[in-house]
N, C-alpha and C. Protein backbone atom coordinates (compact mmCIF):
# COMPACT_ATOMS: atom_id res chain seq x y z
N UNK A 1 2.35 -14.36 -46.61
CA UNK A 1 2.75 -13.00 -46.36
C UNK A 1 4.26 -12.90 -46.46
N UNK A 2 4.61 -11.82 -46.80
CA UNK A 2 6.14 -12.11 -47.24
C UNK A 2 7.06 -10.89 -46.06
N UNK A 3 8.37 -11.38 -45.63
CA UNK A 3 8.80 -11.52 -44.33
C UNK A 3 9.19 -9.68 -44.96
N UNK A 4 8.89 -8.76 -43.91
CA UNK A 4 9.76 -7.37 -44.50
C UNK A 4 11.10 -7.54 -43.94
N UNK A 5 12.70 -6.91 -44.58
CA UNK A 5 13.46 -7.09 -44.26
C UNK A 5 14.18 -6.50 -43.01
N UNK A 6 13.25 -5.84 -42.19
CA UNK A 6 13.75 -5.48 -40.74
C UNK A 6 12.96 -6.57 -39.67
N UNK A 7 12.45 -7.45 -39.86
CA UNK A 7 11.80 -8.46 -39.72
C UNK A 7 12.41 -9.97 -38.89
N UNK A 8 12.31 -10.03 -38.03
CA UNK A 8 12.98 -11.61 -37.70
C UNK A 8 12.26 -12.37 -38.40
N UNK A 9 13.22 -13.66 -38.41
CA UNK A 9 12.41 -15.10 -39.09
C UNK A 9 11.80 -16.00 -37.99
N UNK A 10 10.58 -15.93 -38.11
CA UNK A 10 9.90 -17.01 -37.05
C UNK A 10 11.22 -17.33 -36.56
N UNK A 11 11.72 -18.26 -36.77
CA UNK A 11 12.98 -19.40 -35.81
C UNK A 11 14.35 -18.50 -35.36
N UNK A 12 14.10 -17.25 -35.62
CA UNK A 12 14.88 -16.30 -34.93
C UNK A 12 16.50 -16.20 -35.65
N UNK A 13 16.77 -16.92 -36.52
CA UNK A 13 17.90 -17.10 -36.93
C UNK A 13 18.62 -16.20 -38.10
N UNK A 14 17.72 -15.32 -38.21
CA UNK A 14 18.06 -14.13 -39.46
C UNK A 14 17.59 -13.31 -38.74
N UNK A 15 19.09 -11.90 -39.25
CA UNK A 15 18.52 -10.82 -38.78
C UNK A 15 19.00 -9.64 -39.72
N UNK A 16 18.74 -8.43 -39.79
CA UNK A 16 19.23 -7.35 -41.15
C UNK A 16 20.37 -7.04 -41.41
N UNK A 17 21.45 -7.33 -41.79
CA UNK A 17 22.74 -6.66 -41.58
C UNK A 17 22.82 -5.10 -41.86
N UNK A 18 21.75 -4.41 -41.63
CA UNK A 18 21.79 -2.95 -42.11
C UNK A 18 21.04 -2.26 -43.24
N UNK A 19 21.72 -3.17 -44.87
CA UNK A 19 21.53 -2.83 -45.85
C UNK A 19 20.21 -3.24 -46.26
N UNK A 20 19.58 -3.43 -45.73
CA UNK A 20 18.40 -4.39 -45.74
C UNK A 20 18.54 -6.01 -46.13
N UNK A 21 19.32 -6.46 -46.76
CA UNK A 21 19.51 -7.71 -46.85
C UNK A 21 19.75 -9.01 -45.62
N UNK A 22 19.65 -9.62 -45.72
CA UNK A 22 19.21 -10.67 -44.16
C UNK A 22 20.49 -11.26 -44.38
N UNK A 23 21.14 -11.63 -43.11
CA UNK A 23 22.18 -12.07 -42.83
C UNK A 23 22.01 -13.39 -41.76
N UNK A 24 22.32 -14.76 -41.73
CA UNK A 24 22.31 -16.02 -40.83
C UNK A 24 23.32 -15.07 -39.52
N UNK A 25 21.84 -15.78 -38.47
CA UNK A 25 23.00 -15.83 -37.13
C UNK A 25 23.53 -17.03 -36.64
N UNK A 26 24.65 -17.01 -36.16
CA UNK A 26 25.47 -18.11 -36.52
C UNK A 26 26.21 -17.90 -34.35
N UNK A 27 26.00 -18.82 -33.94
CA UNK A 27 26.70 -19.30 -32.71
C UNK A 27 27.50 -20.76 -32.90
N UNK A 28 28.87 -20.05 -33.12
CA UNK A 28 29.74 -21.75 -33.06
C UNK A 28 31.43 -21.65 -31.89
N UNK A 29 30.92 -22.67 -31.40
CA UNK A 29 31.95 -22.86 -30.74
C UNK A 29 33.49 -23.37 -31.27
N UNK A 30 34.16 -22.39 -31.19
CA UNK A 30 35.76 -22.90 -31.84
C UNK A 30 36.90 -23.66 -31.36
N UNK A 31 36.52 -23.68 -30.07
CA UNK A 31 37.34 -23.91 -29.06
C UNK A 31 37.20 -23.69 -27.54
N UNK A 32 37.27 -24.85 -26.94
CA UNK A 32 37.16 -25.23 -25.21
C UNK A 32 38.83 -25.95 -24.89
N UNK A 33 38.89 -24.86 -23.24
CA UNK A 33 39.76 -25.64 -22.73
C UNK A 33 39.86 -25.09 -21.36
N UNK A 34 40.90 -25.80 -20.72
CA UNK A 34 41.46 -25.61 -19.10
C UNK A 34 42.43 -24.83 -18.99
N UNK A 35 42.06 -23.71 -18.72
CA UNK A 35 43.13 -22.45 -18.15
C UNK A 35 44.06 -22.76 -17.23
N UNK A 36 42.98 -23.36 -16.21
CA UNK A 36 44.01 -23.19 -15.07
C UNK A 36 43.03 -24.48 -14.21
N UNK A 37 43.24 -25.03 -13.48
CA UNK A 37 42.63 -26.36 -12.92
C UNK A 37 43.51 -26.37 -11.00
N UNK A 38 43.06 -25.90 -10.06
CA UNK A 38 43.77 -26.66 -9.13
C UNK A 38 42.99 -27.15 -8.04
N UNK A 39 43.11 -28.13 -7.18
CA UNK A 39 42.66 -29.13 -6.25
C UNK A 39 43.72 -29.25 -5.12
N UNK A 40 43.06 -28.60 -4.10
CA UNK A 40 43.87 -28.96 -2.93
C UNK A 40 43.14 -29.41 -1.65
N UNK A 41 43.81 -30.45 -1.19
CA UNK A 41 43.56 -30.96 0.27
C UNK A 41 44.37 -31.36 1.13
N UNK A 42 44.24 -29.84 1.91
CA UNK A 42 45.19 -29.97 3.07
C UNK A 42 45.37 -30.69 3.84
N UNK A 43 43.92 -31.71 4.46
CA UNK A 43 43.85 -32.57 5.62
C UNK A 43 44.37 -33.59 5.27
N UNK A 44 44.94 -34.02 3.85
CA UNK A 44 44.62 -35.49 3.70
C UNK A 44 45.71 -36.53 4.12
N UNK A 45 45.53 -37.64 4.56
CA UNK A 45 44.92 -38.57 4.27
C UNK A 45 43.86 -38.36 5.15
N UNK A 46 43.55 -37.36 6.63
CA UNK A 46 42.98 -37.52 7.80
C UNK A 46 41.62 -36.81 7.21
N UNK A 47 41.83 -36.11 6.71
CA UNK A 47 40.52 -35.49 6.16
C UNK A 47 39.13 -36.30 5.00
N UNK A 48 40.29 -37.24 4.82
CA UNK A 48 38.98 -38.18 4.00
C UNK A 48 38.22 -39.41 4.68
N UNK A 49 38.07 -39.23 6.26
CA UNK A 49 37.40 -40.50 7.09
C UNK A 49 35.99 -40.19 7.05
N UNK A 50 35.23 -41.12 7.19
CA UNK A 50 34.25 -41.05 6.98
C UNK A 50 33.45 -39.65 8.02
N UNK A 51 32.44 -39.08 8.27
CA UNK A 51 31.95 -37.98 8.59
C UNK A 51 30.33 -37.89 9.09
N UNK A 52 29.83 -37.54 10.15
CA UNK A 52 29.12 -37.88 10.70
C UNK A 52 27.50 -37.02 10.09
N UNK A 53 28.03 -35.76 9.43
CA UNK A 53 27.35 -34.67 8.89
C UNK A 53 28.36 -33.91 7.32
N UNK A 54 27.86 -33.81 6.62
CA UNK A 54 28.07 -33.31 5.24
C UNK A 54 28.76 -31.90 5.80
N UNK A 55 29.69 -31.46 4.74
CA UNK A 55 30.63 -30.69 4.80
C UNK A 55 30.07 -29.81 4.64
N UNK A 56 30.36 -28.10 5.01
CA UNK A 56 29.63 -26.80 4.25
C UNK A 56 30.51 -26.59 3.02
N UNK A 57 29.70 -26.60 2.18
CA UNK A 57 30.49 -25.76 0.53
C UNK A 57 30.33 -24.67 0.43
N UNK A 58 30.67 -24.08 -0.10
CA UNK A 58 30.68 -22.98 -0.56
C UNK A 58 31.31 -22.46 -2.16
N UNK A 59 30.47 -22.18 -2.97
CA UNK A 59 30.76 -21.95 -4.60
C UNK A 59 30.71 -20.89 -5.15
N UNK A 60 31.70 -20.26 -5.57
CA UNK A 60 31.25 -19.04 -6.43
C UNK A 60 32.04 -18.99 -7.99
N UNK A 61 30.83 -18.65 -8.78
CA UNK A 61 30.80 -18.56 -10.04
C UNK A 61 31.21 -17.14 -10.49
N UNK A 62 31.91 -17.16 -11.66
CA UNK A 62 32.63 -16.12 -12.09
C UNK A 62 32.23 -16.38 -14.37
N UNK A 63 32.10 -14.90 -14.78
CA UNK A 63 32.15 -15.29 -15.72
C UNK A 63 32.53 -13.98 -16.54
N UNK A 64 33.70 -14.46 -17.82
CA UNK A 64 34.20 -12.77 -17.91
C UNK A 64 34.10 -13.28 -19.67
N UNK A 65 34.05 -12.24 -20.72
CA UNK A 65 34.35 -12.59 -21.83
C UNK A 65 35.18 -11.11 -22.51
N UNK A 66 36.11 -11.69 -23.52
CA UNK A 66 36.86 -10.76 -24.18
C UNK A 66 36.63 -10.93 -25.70
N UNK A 67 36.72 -9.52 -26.68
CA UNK A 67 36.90 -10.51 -28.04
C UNK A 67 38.19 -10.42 -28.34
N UNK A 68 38.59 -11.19 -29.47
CA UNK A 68 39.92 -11.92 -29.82
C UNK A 68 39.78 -11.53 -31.20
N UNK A 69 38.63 -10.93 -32.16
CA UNK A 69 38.94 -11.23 -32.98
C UNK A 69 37.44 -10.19 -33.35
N UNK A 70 36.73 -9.56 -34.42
CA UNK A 70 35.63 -9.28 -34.81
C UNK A 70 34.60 -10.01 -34.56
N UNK A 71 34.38 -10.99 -35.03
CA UNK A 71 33.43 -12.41 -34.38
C UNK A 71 33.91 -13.10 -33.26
N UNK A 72 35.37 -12.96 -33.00
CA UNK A 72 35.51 -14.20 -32.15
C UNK A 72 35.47 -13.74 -31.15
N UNK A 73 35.22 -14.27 -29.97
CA UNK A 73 34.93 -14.07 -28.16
C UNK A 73 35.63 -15.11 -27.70
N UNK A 74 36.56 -15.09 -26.18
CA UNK A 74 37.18 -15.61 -25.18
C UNK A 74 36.48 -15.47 -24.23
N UNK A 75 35.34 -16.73 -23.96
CA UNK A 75 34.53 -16.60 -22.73
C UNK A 75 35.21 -17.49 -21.90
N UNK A 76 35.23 -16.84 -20.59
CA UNK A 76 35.96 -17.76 -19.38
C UNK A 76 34.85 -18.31 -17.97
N UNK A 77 34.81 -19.38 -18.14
CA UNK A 77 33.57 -19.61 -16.93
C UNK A 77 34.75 -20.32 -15.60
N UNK A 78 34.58 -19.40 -14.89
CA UNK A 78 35.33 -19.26 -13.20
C UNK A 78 34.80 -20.25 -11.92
N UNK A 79 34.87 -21.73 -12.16
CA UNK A 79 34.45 -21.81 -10.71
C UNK A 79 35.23 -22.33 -9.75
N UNK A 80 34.71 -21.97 -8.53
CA UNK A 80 35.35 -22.40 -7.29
C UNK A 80 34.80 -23.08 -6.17
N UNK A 81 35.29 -24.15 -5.44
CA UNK A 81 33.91 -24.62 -4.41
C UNK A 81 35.07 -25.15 -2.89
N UNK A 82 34.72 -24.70 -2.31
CA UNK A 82 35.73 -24.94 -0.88
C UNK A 82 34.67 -25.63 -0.06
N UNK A 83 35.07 -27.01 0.20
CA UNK A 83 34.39 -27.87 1.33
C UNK A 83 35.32 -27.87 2.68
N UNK A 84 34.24 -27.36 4.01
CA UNK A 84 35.08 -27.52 4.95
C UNK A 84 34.58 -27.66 6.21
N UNK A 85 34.39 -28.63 6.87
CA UNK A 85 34.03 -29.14 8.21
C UNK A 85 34.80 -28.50 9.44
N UNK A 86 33.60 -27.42 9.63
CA UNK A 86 34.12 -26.34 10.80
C UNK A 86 35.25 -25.57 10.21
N UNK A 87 36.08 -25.21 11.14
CA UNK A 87 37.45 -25.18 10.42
C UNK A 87 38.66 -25.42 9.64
N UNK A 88 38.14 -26.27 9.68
CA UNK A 88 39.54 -27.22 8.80
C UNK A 88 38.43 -27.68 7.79
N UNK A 89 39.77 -27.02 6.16
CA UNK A 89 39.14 -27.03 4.93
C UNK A 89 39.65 -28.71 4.79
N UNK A 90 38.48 -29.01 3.93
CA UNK A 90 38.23 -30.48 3.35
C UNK A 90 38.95 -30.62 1.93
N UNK A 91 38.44 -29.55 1.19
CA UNK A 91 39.25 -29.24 0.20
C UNK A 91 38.77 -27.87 -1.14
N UNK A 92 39.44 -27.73 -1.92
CA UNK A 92 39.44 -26.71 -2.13
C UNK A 92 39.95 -26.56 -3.99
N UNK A 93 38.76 -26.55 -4.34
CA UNK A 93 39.13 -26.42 -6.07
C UNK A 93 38.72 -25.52 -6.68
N UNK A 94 39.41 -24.99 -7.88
CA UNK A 94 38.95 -24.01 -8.62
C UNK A 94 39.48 -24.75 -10.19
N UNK A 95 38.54 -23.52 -10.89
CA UNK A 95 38.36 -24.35 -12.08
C UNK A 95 38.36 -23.19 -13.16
N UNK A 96 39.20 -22.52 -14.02
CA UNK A 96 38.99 -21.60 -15.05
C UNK A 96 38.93 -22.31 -16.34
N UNK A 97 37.81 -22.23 -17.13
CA UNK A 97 37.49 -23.03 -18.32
C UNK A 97 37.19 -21.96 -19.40
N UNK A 98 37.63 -22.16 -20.24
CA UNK A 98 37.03 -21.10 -21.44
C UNK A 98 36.35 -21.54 -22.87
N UNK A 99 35.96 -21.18 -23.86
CA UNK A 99 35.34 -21.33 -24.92
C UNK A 99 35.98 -20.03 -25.72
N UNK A 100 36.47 -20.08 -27.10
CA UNK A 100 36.30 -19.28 -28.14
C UNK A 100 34.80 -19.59 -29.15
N UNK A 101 34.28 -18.42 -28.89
CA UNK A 101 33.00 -18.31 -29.65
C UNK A 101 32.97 -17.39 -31.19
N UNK A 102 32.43 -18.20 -31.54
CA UNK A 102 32.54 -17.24 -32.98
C UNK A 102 30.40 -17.17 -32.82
N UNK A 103 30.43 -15.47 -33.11
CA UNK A 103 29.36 -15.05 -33.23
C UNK A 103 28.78 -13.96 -34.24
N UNK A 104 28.09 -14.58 -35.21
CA UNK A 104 27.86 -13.86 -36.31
C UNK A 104 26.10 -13.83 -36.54
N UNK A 105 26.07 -11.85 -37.15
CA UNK A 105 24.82 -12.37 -37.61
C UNK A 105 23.78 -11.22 -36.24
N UNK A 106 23.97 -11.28 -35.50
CA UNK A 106 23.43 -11.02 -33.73
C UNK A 106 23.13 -9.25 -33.90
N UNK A 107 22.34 -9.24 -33.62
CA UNK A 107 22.67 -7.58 -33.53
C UNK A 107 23.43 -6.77 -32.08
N UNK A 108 23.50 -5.91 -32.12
CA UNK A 108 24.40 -5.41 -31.18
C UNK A 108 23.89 -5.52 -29.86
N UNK A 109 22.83 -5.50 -29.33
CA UNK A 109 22.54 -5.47 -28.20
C UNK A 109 21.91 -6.63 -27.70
N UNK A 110 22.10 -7.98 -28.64
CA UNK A 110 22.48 -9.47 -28.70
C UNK A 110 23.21 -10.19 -28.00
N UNK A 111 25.10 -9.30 -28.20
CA UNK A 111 25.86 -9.45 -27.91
C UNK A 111 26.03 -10.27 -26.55
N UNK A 112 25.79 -8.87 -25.72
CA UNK A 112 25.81 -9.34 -23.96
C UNK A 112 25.22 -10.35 -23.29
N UNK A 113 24.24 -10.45 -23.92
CA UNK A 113 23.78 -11.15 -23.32
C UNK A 113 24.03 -12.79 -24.12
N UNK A 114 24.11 -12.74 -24.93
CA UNK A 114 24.79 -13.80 -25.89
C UNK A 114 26.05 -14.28 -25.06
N UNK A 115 26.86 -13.30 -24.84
CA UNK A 115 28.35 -13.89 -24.54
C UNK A 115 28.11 -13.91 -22.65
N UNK A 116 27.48 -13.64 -21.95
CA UNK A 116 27.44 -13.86 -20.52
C UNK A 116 26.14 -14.71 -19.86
N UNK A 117 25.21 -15.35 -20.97
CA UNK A 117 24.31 -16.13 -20.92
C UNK A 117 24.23 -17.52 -21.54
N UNK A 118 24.25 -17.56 -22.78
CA UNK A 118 24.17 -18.55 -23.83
C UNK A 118 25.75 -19.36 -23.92
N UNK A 119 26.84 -18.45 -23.98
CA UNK A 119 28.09 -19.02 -24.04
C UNK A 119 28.43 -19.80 -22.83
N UNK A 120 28.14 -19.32 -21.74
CA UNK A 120 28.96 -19.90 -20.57
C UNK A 120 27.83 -21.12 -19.99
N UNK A 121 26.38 -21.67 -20.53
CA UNK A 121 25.56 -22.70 -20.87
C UNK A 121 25.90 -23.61 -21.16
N UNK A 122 26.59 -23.00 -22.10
CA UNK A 122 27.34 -23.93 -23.16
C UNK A 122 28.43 -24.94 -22.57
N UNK A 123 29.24 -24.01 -22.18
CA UNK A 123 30.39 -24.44 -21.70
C UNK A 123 30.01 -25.53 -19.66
N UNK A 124 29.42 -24.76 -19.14
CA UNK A 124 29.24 -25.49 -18.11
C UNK A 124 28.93 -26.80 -17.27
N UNK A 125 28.45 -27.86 -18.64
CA UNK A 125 28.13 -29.17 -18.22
C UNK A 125 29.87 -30.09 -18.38
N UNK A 126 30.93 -28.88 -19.28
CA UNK A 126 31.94 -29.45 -19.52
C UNK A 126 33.05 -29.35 -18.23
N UNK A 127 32.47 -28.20 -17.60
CA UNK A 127 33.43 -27.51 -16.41
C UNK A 127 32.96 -28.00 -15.07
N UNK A 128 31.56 -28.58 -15.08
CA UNK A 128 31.16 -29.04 -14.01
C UNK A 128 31.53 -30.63 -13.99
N UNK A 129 31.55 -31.61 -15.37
CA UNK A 129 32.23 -32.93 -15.56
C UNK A 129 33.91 -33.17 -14.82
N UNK A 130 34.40 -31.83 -14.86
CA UNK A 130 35.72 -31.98 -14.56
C UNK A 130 35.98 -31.64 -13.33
N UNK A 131 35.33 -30.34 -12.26
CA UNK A 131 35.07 -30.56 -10.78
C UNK A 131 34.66 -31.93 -10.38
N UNK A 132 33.46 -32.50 -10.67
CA UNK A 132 33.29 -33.83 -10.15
C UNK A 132 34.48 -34.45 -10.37
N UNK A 133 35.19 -34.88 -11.52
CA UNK A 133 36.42 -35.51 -11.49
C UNK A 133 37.21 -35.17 -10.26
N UNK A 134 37.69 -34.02 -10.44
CA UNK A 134 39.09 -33.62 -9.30
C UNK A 134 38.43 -33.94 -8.40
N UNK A 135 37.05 -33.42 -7.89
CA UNK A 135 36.73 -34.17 -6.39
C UNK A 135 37.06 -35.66 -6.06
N UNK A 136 36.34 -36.30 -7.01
CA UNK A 136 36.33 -37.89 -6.95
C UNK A 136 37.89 -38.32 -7.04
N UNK A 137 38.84 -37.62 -7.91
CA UNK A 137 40.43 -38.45 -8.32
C UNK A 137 40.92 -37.86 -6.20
N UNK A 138 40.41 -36.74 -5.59
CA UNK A 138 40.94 -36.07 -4.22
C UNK A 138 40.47 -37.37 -3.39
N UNK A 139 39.61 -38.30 -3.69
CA UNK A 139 39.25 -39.07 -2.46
C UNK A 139 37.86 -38.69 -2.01
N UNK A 140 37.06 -37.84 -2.36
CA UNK A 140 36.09 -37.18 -1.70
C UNK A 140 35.05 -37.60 -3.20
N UNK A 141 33.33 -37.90 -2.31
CA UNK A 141 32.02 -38.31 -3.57
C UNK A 141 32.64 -37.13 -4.00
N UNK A 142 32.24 -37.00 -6.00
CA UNK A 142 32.34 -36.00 -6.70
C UNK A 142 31.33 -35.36 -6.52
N UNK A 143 31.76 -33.65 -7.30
CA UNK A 143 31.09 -32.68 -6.25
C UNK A 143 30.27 -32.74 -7.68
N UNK A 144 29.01 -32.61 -7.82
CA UNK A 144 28.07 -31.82 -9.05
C UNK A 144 27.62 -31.04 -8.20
N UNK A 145 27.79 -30.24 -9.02
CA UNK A 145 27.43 -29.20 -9.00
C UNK A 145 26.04 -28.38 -10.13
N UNK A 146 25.10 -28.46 -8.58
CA UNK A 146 23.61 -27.68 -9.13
C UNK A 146 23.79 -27.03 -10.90
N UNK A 147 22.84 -27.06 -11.49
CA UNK A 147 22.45 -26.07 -12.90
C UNK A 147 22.67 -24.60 -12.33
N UNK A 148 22.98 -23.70 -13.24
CA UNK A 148 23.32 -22.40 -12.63
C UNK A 148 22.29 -21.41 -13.39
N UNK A 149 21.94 -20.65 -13.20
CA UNK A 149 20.82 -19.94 -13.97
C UNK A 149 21.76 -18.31 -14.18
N UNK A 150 22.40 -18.48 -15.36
CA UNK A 150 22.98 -17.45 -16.00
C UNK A 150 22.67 -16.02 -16.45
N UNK A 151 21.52 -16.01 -16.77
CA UNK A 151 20.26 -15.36 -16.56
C UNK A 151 20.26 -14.24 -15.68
N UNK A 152 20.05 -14.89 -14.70
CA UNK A 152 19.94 -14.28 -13.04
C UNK A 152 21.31 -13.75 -12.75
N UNK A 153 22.35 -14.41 -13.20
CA UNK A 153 23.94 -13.55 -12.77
C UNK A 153 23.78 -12.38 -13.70
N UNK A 154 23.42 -12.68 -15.18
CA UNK A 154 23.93 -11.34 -15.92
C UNK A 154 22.74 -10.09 -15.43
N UNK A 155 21.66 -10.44 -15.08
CA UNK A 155 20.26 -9.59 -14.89
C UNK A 155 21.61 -8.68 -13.26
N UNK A 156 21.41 -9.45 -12.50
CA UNK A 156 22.32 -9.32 -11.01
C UNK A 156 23.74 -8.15 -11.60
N UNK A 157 24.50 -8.89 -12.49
CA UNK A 157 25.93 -7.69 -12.84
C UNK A 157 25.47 -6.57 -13.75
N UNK A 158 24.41 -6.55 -14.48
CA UNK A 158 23.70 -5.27 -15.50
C UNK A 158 23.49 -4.60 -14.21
N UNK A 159 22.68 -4.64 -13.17
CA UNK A 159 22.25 -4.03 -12.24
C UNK A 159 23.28 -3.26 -11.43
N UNK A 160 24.16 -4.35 -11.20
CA UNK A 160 25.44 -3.61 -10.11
C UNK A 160 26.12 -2.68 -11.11
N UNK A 161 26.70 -2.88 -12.28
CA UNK A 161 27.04 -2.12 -13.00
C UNK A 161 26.23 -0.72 -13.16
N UNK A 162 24.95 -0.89 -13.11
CA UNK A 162 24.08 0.49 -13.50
C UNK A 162 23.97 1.25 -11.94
N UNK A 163 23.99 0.56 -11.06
CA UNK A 163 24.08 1.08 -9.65
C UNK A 163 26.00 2.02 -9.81
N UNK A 164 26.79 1.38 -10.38
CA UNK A 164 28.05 1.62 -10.26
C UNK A 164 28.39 3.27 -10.81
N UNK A 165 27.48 2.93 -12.12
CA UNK A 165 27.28 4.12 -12.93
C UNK A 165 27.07 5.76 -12.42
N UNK A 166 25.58 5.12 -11.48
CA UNK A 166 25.08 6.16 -11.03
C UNK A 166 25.59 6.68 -9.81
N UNK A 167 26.27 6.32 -9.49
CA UNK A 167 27.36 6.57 -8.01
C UNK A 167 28.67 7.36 -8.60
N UNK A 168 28.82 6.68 -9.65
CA UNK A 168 29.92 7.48 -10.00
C UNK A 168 29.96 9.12 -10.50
């Protein structure tokens, strides 16, 4: 049977550019790096003795994208994780990591969810390698940090956004 040209391809990777002719979708990463990186621990040296009960963490994920270019995107994946026994912080890192994405091919309402799902996937086993580092170079086990379900944040900010809408 022969594919009509408003048609996906089984493997999802073609889609119409309009004219009817099929166009490759194309996700490539151009570029990863460290925005901004900092690690602090106030207590230390006293803060790294051994501990009778595990620290409370606390993490929050951030994720913003801009384009730079027609195809190209500046996705930034934001994290932060503050360990701290009672009052007195243990320590305290944040982590801004980004990716330039080149995305071709996608149709428009692809996009979003492309660049606040799939991109920052991407990027996160690289941003979470480097928290464990700074924890571990601070004196403290490195922190891994859980899989994040991206998914669920963008489903969560479509929502607040459409709540935002309708208030306004």
């Amino acid at each position: 049977m022969a594919q009509q040209p408003d048609e996906k391809a089984e493997n999802g990777s073609e889609a119409t550019n309009g004219n009817g002719s099929v166009q490759q979708q194309t996700l490539n990463i151009l570029a990863q790096y460290v925005k901004d990186l900092s690690f602090e621990s106030p207590g230390s040296p006293l803060s790294l003795r051994p501990r009778e009960k595990a620290p409370g963490i606390s993490i929050n994920v951030n994720v913003n994208a801009n384009p730079i270019a027609e195809t190209d995107f500046d996705v930034v994946l934001t994290l932060s994780a503050k360990a701290a026994d009672g009052k007195d912080v243990l320590f305290n890192v944040e982590l801004v990591y980004g990716g330039v994405f080149r995305l071709e091919g996608f149709p428009q309402e692809h996009m979003l969810p492309l660049l606040f799902i799939e991109c920052p996937r991407l990027l996160f086993p690289f941003a979470r390698q480097i928290i464990a580092e700074a924890t571990r170079n601070g004196g403290f086990p490195p922190l891994m940090i859980d899989p994040i379900d991206f998914a669920q944040m963008f489903q969560q900010r479509m929502a607040e956004e459409q709540t935002k809408a309708q208030v306004s």
